[in-house]
N, C-alpha and C. Protein backbone atom coordinates (compact mmCIF):
# COMPACT_ATOMS: atom_id res chain seq x y z
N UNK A 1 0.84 -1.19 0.00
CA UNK A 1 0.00 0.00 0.00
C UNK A 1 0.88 1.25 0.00
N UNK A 2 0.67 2.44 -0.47
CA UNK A 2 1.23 3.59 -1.26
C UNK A 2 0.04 4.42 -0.58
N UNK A 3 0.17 5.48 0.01
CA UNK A 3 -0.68 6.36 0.66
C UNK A 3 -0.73 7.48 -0.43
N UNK A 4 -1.90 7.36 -0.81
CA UNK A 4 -2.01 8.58 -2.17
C UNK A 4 -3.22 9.06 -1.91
N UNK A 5 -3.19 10.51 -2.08
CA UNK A 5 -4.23 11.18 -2.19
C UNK A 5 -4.56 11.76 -3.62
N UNK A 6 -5.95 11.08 -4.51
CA UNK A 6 -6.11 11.54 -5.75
C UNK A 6 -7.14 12.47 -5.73
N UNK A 7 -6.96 13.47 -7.26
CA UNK A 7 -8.36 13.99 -7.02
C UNK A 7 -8.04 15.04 -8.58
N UNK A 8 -9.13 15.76 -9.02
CA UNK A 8 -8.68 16.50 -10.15
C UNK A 8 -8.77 17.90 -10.39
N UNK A 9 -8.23 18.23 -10.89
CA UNK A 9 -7.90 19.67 -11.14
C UNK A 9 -9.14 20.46 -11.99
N UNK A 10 -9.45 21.52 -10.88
CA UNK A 10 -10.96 21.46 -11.06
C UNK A 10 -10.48 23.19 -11.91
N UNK A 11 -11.67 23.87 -12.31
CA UNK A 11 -11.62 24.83 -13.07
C UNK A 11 -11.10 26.48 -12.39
N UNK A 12 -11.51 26.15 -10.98
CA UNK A 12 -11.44 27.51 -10.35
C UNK A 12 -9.96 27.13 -9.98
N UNK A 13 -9.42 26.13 -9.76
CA UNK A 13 -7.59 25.76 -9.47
C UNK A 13 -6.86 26.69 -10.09
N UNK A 14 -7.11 27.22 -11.12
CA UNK A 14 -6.27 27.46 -12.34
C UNK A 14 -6.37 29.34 -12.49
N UNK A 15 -5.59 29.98 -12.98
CA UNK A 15 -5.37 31.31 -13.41
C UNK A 15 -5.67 31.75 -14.37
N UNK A 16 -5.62 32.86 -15.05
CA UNK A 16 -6.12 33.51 -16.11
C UNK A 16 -5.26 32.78 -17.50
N UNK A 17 -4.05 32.53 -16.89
CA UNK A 17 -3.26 32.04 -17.91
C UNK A 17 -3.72 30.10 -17.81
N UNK A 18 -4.66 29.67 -17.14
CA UNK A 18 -5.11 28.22 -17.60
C UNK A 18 -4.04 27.54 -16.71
N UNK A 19 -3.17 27.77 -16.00
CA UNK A 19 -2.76 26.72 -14.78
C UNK A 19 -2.66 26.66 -13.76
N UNK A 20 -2.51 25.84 -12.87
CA UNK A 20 -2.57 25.80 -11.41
C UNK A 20 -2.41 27.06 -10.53
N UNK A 21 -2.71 27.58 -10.12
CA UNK A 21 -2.43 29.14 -9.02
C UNK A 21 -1.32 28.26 -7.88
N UNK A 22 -0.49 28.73 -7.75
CA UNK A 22 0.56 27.94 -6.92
C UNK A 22 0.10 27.83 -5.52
N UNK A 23 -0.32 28.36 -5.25
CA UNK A 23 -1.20 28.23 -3.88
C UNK A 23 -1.89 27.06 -3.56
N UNK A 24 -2.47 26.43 -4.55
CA UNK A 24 -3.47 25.17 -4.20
C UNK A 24 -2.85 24.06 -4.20
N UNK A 25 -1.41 24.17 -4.70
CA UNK A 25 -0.73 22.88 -3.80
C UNK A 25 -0.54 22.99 -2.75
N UNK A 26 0.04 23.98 -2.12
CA UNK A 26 0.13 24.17 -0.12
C UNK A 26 -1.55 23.66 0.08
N UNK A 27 -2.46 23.83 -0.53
CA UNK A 27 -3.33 23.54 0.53
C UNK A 27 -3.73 21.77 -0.31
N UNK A 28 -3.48 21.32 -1.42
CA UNK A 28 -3.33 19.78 -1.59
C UNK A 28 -2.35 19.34 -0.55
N UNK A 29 -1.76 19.57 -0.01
CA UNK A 29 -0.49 19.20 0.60
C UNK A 29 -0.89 19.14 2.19
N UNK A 30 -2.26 19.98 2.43
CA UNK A 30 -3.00 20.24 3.88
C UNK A 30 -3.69 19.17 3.84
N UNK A 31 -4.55 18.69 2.49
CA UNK A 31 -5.74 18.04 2.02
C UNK A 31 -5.34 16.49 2.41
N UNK A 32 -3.88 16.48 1.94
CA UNK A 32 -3.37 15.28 2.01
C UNK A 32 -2.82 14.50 3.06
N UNK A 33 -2.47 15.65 3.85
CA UNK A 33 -1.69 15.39 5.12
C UNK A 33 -3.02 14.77 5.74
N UNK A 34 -4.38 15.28 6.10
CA UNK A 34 -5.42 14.78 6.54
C UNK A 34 -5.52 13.69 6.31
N UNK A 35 -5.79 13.08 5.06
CA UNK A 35 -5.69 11.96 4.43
C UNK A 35 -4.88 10.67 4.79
N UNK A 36 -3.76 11.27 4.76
CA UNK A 36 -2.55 10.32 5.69
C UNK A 36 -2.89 9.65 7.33
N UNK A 37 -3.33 10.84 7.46
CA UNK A 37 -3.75 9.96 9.12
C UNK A 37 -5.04 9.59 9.09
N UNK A 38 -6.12 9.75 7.93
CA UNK A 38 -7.52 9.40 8.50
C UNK A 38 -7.25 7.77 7.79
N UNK A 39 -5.83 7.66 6.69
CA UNK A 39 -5.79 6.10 6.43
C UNK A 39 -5.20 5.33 6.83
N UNK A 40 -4.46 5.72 8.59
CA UNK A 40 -3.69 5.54 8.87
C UNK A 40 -4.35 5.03 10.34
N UNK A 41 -5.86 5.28 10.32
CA UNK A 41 -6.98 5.14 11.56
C UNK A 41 -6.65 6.04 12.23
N UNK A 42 -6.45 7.28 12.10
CA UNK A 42 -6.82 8.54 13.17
C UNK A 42 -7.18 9.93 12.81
N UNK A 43 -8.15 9.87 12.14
CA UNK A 43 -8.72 10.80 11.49
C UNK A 43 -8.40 13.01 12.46
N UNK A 44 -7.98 13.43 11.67
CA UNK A 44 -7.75 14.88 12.28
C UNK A 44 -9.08 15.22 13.38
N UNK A 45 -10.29 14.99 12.29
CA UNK A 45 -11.35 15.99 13.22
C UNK A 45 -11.50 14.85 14.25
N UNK A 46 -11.01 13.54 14.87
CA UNK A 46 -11.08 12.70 15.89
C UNK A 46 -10.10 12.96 16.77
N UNK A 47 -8.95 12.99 16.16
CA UNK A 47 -7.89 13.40 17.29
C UNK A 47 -8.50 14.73 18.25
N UNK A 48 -8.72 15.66 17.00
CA UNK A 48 -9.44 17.13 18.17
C UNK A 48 -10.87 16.73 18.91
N UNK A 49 -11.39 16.10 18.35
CA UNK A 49 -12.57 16.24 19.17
C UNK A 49 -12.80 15.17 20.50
N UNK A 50 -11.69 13.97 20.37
CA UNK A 50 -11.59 13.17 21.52
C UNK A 50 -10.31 13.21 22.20
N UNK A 51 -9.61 13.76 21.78
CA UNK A 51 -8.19 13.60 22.20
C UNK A 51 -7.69 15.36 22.27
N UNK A 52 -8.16 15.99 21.75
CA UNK A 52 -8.18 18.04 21.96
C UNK A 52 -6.60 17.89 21.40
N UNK A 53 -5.95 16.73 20.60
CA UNK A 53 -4.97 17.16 19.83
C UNK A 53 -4.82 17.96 18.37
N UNK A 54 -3.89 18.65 18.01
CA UNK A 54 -4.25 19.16 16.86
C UNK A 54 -2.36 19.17 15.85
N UNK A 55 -2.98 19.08 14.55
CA UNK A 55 -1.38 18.99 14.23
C UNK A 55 -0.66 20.86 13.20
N UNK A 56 -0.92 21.80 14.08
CA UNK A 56 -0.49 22.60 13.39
C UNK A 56 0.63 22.61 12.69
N UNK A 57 0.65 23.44 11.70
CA UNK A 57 1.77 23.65 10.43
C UNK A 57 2.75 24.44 10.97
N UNK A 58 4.28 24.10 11.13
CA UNK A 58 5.07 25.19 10.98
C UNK A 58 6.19 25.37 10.56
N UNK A 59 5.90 24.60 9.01
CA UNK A 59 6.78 25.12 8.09
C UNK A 59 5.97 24.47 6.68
N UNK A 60 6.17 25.07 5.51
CA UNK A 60 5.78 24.08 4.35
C UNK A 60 6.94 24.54 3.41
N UNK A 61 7.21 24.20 2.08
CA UNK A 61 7.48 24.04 1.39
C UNK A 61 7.35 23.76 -0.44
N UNK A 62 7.44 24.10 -1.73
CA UNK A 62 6.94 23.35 -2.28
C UNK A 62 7.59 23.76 -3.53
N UNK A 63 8.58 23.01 -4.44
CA UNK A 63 9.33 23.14 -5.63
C UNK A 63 8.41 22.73 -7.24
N UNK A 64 8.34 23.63 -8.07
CA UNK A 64 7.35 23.20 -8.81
C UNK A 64 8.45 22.66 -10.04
N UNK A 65 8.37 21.49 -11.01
CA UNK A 65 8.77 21.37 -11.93
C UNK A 65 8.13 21.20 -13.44
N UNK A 66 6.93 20.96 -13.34
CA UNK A 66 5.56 21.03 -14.46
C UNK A 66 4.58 21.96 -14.27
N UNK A 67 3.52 22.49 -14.97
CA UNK A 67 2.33 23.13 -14.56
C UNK A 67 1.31 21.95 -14.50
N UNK A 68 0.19 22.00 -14.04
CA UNK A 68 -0.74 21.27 -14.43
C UNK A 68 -2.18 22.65 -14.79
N UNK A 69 -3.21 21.55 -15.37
CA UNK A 69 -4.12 22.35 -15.65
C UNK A 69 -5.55 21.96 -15.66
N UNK A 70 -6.24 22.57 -15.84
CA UNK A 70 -8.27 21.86 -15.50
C UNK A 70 -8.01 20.33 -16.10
N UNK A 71 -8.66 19.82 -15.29
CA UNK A 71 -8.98 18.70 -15.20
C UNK A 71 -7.96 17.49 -15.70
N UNK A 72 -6.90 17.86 -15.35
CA UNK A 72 -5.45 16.99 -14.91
C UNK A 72 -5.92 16.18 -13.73
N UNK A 73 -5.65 14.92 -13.82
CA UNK A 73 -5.65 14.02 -12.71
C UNK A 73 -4.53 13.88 -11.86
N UNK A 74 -4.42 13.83 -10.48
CA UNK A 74 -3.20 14.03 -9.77
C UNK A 74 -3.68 13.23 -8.55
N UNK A 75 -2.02 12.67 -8.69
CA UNK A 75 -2.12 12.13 -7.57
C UNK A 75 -0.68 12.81 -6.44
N UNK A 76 -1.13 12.56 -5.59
CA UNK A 76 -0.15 13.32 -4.22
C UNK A 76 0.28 11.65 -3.14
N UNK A 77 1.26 11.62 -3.23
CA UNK A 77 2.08 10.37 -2.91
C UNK A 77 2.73 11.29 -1.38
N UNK A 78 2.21 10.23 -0.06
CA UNK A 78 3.05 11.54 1.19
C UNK A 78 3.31 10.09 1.71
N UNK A 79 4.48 10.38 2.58
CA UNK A 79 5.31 9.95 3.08
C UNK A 79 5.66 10.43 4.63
N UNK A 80 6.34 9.89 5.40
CA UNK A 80 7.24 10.66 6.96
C UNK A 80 8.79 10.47 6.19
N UNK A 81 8.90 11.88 6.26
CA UNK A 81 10.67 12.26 5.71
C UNK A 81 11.20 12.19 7.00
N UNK A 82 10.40 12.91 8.22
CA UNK A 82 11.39 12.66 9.52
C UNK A 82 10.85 12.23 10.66
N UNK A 83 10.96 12.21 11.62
CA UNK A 83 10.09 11.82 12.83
C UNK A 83 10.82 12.84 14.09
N UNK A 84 10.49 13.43 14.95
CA UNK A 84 11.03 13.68 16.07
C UNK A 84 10.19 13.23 17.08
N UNK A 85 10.60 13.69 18.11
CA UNK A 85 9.57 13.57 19.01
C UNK A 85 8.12 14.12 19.44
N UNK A 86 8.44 15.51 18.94
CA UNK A 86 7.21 16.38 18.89
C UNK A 86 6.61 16.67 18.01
N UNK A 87 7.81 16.42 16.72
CA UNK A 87 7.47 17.41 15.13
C UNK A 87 7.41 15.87 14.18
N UNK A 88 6.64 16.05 13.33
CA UNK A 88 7.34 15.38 12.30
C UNK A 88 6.77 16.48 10.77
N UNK A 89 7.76 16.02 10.01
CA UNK A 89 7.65 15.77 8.43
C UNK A 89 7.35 15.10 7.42
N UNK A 90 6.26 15.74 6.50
CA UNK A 90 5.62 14.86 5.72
C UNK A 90 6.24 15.42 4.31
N UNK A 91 6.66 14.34 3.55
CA UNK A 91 6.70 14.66 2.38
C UNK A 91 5.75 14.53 1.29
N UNK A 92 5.34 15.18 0.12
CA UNK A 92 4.52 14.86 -0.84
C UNK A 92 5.06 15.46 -2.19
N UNK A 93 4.89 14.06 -3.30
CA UNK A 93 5.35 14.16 -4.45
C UNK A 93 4.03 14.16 -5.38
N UNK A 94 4.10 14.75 -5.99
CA UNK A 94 2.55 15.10 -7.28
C UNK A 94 2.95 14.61 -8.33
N UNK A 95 2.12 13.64 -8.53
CA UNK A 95 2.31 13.14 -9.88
C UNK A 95 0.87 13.57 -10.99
N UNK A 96 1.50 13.76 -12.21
CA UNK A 96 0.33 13.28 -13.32
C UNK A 96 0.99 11.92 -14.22
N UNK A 97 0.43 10.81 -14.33
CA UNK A 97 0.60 10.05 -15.08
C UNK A 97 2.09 9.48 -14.36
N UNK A 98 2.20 9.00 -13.69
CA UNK A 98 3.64 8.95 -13.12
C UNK A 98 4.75 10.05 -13.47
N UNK A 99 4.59 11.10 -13.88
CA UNK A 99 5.43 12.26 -14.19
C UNK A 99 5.42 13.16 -13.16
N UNK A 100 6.49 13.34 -12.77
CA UNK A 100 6.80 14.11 -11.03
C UNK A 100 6.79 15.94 -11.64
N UNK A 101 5.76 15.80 -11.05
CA UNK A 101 5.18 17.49 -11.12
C UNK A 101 5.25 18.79 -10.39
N UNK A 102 5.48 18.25 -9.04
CA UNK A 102 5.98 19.14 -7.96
C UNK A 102 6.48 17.86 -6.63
N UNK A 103 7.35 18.57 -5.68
CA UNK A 103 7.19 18.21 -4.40
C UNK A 103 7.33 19.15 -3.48
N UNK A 104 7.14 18.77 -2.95
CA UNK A 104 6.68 19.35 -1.26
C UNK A 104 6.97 18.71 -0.08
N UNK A 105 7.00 19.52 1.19
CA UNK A 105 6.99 19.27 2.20
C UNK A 105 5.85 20.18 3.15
N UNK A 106 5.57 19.32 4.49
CA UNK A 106 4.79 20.27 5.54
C UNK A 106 5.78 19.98 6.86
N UNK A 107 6.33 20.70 7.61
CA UNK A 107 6.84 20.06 9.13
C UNK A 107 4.79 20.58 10.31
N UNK A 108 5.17 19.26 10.27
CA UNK A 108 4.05 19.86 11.87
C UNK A 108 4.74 19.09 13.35
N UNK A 109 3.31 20.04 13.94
CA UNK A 109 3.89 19.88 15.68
C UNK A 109 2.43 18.78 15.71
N UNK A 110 2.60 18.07 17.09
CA UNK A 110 1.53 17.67 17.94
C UNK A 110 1.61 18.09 19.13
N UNK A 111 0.12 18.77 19.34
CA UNK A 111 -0.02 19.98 19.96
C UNK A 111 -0.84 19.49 20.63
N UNK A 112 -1.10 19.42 22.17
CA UNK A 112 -2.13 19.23 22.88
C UNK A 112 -2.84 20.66 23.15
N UNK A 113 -4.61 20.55 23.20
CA UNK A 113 -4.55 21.51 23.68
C UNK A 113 -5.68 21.27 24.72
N UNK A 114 -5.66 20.58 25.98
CA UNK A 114 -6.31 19.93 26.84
C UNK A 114 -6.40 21.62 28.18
N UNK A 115 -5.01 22.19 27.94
CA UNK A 115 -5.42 23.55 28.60
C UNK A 115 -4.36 24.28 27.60
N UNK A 116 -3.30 24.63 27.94
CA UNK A 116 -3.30 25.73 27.01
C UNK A 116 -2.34 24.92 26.13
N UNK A 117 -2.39 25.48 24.54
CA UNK A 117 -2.15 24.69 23.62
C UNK A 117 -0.43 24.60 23.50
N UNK A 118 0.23 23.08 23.19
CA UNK A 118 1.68 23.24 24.14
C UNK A 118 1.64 21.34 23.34
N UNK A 119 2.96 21.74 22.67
CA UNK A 119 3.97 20.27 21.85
C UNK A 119 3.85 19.41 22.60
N UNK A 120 3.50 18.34 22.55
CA UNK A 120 3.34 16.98 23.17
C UNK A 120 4.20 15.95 22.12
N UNK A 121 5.08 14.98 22.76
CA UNK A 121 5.51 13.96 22.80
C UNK A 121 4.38 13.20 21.54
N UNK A 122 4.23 12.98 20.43
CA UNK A 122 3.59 11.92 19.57
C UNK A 122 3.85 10.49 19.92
N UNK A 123 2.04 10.05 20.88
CA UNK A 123 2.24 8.55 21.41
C UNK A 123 2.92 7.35 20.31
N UNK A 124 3.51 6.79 20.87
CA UNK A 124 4.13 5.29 19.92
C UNK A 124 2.89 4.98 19.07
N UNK A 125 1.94 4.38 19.25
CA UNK A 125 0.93 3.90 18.39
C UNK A 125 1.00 4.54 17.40
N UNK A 126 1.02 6.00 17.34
CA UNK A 126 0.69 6.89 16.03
C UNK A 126 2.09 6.96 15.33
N UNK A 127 2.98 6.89 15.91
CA UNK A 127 4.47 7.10 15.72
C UNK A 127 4.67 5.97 14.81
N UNK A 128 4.37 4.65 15.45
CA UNK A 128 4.55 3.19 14.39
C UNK A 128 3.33 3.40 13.36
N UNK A 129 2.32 3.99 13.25
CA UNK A 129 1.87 3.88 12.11
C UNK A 129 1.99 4.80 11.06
N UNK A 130 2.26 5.85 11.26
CA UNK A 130 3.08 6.72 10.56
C UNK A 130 4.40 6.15 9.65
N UNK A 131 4.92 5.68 10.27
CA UNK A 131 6.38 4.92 9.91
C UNK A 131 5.93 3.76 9.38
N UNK A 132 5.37 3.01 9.61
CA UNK A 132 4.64 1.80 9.17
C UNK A 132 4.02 2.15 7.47
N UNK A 133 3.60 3.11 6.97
CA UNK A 133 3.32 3.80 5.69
C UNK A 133 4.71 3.93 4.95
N UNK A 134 5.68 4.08 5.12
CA UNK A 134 7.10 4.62 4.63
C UNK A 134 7.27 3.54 4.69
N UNK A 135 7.24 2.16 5.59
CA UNK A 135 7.98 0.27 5.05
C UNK A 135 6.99 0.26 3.42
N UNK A 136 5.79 0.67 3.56
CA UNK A 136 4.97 0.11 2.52
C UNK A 136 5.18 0.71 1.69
N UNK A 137 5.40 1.71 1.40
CA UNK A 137 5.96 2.67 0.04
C UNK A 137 7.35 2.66 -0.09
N UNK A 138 8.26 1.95 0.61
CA UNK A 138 9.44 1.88 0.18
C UNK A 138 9.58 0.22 -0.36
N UNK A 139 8.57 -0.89 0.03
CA UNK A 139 8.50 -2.74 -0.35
C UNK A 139 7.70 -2.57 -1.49
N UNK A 140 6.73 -1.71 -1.86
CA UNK A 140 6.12 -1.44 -3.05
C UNK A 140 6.73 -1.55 -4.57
């Protein structure tokens, strides 16, 4: 299994000049990160609403090498580039057609915010399944 987030390049994506507005990959790259953990069994709006964790952004990234345009199919391939204890890093590569279109990165925190909002330690469970996605996209 390959953790991919697909979806297509819809009409308002795009600029006067007919391609992507560079902006809507940082937020494919938000879209996806969600994605990663809700297939990973821990869906974002669950962590906050039973657990008052949250994974803010604080850093992104994103190198473009193709344009894409309306109704291009894409897929977003994410990964854990790093792990710390508090932070980790997600990588994501965009493909059309297996042709590497952009990549990216997001660093986030795990953030409790049970009283005031403050980096927490990421429990093992989530830690091995996180990492557990990167054995499967690297035996693939």
């Amino acid at each position: 299994m390959i953790q991919e987030y697909r979806f297509k390049v819809k009409w308002g994506d795009t600029d006067a000049a007919g391609i992507v507005f560079y902006p809507n990959f940082y937020k494919w790259m938000d879209e996806a990160c969600h994605e990663f953990f809700r297939a990973i069994g821990f869906p974002t709006p669950v962590l906050y609403s039973e657990h008052q964790v949250s994974i803010p952004l604080l850093e992104a990234n994103c190198k473009f090498k193709s344009p894409l345009v309306f109704d291009d199919q894409v897929t977003v391939v994410s990964s854990v580039a790093e792990m710390h204890q508090k932070v980790f890093k997600l990588s994501h590569q965009f493909l059309k057609n297996d042709q590497l279109i952009a990549e990216g990165y997001e660093v986030r925190a795990w953030v409790s915010s049970k009283e005031k909002p403050k980096a927490q330690p990421i429990p093992d469970e989530i830690r091995e399944k996180m990492l557990s996605v990167n054995k499967k996209v690297t035996n693939d």
